[in-house]
N, C-alpha and C. Protein backbone atom coordinates (compact mmCIF):
# COMPACT_ATOMS: atom_id res chain seq x y z
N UNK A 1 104.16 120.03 43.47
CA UNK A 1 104.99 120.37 44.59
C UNK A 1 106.16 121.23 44.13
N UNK A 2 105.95 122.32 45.23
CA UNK A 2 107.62 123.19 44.62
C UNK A 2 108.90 122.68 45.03
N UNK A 3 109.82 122.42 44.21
CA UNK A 3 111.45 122.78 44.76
C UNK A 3 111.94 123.23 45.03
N UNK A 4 112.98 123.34 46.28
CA UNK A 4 114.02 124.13 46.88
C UNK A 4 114.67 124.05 45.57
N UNK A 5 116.06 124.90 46.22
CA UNK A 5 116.81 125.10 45.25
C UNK A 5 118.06 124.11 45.24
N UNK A 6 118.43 123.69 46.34
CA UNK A 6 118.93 122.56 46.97
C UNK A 6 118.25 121.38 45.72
N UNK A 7 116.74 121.27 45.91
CA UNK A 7 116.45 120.24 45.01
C UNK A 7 116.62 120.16 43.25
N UNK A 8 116.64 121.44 43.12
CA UNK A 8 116.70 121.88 41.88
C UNK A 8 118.37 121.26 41.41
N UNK A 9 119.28 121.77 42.14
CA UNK A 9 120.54 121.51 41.35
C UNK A 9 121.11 120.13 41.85
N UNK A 10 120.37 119.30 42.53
CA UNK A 10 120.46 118.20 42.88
C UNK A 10 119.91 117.87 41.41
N UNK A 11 118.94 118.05 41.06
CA UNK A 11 118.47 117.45 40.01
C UNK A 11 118.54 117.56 38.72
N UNK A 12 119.42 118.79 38.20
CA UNK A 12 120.17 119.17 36.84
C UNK A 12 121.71 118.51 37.04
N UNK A 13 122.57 118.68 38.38
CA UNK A 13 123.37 117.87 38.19
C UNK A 13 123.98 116.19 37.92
N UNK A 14 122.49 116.14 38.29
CA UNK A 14 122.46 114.17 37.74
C UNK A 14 122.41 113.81 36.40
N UNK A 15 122.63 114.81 35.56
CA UNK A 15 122.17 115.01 33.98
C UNK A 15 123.62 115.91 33.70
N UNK A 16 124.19 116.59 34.30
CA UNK A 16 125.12 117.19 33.63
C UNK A 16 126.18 117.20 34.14
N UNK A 17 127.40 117.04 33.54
CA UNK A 17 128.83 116.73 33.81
C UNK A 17 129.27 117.36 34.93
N UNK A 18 129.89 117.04 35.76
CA UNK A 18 130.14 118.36 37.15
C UNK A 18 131.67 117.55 37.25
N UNK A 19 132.50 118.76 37.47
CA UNK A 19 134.12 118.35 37.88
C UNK A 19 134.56 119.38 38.56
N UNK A 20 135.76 119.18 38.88
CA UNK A 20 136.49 120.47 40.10
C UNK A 20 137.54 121.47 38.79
N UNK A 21 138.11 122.54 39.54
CA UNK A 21 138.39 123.44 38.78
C UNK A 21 139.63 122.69 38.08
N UNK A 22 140.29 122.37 38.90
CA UNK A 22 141.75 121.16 38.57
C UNK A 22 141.62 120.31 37.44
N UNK A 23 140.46 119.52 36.90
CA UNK A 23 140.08 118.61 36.34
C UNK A 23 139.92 119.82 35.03
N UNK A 24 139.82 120.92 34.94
CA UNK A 24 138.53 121.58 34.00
C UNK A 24 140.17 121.98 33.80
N UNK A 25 140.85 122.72 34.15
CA UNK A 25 142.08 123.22 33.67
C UNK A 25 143.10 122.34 32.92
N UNK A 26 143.43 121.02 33.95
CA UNK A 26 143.67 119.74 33.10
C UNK A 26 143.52 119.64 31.97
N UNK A 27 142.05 119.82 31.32
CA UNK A 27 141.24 119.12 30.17
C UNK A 27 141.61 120.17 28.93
N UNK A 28 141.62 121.72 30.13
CA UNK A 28 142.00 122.87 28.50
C UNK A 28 143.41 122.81 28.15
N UNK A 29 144.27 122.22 29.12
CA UNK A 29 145.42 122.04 28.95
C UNK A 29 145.88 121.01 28.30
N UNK A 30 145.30 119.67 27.95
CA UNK A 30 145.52 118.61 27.66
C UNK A 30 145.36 118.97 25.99
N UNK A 31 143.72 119.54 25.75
CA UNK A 31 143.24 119.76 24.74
C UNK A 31 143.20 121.18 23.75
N UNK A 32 144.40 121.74 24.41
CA UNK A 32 144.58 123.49 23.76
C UNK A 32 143.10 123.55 23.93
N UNK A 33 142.02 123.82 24.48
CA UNK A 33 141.01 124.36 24.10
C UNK A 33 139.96 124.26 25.08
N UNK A 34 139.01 125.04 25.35
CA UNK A 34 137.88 125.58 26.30
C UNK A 34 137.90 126.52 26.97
N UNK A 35 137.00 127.01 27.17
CA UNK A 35 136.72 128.27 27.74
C UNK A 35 135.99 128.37 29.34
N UNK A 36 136.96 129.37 30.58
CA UNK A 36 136.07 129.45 31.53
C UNK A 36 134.99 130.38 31.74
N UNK A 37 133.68 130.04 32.19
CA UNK A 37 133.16 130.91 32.12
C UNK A 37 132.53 131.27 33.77
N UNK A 38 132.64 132.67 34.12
CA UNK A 38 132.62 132.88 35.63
C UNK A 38 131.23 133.63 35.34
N UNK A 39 130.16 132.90 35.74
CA UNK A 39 128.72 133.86 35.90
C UNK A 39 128.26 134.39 36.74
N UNK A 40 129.58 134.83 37.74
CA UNK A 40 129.08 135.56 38.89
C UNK A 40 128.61 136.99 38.22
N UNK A 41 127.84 137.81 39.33
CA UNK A 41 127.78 139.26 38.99
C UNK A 41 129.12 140.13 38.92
N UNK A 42 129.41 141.02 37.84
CA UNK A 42 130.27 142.21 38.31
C UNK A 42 131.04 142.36 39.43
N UNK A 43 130.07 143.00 40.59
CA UNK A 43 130.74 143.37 41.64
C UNK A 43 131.40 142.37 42.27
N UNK A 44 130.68 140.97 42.23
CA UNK A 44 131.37 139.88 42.47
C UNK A 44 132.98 139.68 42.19
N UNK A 45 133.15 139.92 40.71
CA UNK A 45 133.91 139.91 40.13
C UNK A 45 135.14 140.65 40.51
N UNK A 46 134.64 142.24 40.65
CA UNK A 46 135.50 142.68 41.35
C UNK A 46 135.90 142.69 42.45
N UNK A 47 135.61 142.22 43.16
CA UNK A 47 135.74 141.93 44.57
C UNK A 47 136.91 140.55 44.64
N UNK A 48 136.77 139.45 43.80
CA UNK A 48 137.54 138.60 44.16
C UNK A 48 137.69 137.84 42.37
N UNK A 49 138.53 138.91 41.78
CA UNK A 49 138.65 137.92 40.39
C UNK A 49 139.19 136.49 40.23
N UNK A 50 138.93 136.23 39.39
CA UNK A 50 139.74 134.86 38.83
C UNK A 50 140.43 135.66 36.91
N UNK A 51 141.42 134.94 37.19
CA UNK A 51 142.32 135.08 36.50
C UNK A 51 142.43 134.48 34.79
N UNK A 52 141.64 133.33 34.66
CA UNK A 52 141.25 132.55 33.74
C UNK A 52 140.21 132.34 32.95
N UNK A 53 138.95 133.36 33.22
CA UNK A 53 137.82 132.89 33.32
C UNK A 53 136.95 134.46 32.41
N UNK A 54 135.89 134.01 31.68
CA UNK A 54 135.59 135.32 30.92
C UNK A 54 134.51 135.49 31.52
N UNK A 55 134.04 136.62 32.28
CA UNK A 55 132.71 137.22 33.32
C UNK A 55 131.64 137.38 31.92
N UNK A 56 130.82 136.67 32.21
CA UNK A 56 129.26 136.78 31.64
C UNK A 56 128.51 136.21 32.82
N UNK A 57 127.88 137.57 33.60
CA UNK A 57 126.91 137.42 34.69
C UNK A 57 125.59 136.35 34.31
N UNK A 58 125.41 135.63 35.13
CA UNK A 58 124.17 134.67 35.17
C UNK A 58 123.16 135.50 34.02
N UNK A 59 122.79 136.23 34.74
CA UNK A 59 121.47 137.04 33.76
C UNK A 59 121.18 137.54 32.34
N UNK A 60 122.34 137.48 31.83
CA UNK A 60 122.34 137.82 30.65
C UNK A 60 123.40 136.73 29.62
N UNK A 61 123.37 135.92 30.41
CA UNK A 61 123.87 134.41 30.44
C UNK A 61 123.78 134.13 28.36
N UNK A 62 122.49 133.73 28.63
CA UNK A 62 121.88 133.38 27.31
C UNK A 62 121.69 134.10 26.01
N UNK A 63 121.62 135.78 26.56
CA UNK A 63 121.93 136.70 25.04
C UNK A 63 123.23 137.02 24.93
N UNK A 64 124.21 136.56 25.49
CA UNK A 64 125.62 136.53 25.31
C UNK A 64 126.64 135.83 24.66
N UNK A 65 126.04 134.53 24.81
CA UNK A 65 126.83 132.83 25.27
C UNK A 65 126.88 133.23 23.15
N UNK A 66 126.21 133.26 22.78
CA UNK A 66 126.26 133.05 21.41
C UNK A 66 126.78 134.11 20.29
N UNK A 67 127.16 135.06 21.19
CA UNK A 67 127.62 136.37 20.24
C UNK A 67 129.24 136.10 20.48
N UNK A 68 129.80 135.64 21.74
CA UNK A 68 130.70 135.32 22.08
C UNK A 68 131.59 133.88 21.40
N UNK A 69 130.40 132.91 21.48
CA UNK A 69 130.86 131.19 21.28
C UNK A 69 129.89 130.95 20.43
N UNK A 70 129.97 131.18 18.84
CA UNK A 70 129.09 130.62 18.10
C UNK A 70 128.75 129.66 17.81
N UNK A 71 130.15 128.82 18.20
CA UNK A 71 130.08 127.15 17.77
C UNK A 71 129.08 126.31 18.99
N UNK A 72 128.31 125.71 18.62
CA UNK A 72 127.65 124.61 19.57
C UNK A 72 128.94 123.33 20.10
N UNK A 73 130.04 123.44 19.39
CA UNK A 73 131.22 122.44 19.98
C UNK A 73 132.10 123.19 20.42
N UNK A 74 132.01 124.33 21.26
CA UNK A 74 132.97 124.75 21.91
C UNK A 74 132.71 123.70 23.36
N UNK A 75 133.66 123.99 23.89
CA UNK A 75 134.49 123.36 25.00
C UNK A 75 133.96 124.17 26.07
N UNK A 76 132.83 124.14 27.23
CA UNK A 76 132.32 125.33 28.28
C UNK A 76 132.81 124.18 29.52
N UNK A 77 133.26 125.46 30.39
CA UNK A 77 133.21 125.40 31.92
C UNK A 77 132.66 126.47 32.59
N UNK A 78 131.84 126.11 33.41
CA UNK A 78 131.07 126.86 34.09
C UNK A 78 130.99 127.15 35.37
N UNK A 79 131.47 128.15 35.96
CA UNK A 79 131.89 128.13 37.85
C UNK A 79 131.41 129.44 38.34
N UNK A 80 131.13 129.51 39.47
CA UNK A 80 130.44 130.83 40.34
C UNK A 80 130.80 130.69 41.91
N UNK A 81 130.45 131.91 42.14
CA UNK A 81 130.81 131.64 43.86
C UNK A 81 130.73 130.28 44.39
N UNK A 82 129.67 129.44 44.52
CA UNK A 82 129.34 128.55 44.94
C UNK A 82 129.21 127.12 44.61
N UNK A 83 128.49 127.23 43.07
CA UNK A 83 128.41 126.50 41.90
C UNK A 83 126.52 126.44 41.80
N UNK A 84 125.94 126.94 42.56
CA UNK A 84 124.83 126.89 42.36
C UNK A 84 124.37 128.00 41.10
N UNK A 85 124.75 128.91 40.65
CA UNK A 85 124.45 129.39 39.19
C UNK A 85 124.93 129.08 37.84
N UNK A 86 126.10 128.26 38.32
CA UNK A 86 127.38 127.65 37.36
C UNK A 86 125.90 126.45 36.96
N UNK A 87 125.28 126.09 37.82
CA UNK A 87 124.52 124.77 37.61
C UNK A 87 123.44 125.09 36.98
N UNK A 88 122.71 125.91 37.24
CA UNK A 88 121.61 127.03 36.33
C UNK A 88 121.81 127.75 35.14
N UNK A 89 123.79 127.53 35.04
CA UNK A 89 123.61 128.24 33.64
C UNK A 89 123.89 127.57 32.84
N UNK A 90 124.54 126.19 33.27
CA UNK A 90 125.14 125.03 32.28
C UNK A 90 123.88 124.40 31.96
N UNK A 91 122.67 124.18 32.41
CA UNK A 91 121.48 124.04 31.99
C UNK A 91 121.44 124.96 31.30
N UNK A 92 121.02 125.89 31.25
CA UNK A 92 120.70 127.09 30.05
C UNK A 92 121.29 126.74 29.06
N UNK A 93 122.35 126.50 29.24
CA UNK A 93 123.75 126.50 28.02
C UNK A 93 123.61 125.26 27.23
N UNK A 94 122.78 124.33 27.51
CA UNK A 94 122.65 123.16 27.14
C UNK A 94 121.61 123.25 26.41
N UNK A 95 120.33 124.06 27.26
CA UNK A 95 119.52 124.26 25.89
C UNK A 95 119.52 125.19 24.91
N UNK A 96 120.57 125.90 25.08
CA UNK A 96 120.92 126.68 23.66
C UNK A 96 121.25 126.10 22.72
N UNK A 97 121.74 124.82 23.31
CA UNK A 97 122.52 123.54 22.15
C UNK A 97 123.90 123.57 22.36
N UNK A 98 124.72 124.04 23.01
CA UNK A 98 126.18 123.99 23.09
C UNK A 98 125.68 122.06 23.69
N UNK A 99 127.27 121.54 23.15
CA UNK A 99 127.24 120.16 23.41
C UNK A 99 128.06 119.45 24.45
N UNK A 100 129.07 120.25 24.55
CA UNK A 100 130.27 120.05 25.76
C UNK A 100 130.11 121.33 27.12
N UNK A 101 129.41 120.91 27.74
CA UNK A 101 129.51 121.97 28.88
C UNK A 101 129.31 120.96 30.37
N UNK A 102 130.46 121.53 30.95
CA UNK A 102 130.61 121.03 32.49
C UNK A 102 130.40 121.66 33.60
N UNK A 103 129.82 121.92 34.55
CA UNK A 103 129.97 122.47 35.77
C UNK A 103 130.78 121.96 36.65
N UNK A 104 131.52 123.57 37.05
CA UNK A 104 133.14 123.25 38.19
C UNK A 104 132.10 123.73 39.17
N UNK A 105 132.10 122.49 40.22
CA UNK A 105 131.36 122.62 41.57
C UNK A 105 132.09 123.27 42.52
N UNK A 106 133.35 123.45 42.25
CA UNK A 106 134.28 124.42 43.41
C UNK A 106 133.45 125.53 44.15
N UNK A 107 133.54 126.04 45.28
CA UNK A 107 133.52 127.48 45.60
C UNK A 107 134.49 128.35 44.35
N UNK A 108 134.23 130.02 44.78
CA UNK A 108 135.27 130.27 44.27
C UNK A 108 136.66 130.78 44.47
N UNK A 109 136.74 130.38 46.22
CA UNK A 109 138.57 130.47 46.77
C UNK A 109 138.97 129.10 45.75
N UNK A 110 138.11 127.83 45.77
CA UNK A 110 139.35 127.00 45.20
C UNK A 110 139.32 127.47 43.65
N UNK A 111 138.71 128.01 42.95
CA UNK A 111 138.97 128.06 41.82
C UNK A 111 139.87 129.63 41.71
N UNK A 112 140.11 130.11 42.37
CA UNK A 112 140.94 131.26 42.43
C UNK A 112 142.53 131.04 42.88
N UNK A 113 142.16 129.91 44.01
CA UNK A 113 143.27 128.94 44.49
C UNK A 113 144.25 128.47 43.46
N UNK A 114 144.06 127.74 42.75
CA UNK A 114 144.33 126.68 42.02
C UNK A 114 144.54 127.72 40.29
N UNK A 115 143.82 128.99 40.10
CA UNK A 115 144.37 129.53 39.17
C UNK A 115 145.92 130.09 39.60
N UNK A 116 145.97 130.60 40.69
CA UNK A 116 146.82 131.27 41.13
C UNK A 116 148.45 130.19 41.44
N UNK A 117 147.94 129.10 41.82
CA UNK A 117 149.18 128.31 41.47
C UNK A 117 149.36 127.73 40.41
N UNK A 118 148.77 127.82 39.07
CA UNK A 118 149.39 127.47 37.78
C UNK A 118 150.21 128.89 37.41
N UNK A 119 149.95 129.62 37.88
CA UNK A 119 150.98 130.87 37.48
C UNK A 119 152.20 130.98 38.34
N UNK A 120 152.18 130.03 39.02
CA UNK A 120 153.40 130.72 39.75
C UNK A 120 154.44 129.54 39.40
């Protein structure tokens, strides 16, 4: 039987850490350390940046993640428009072997939200 996609990230998120953007900023703040990672597309990007966050588009997700973050103990957060690719790539990212990776289930007004009032 096939899966929606609905079923799909229903069913990677029962296996992998999921928190809000607040919690994920918290944690780099608490711990000097982690990295956001925004896997929207480009144009996405330009259209409505975030301020905190290093753009590696979904698709090229996986020949990136490691030229960038060599260590398998880096610190990943993972967020997208919606959180439905954030959830597809923190799977990916998991089987590359990175060991700490969370998905921020936010849209991305609140995670744009909530960057925008730690700066002010």
């Amino acid at each position: 039987m096939l899966k929606n996609i609905s079923q799909l990230v229903q069913e990677i998120r029962s296996s992998i850490r999921c928190i809000t953007v607040q919690e994920a900023h918290n944690e780099i703040a608490l711990n000097g350390r982690g990295v956001l990672i925004d896997v929207r597309e480009v144009t996405e990007v330009s259209n409505r940046p975030t301020q905190r966050s290093i753009n590696i588009p979904r698709g090229v997700l996986e020949m990136k993640a490691a030229m960038q973050f060599p260590s398998a103990d880096e610190i990943i957060y993972v967020h997208c428009a919606s959180g439905v690719r954030a959830t597809l790539a923190a799977e990916q990212l998991l089987r590359l072997g990175y060991r700490h990776v969370s998905i921020i289930t936010c849209d991305i007004d609140a995670v744009c939200d909530c960057q925008a009032s730690e700066t002010n």
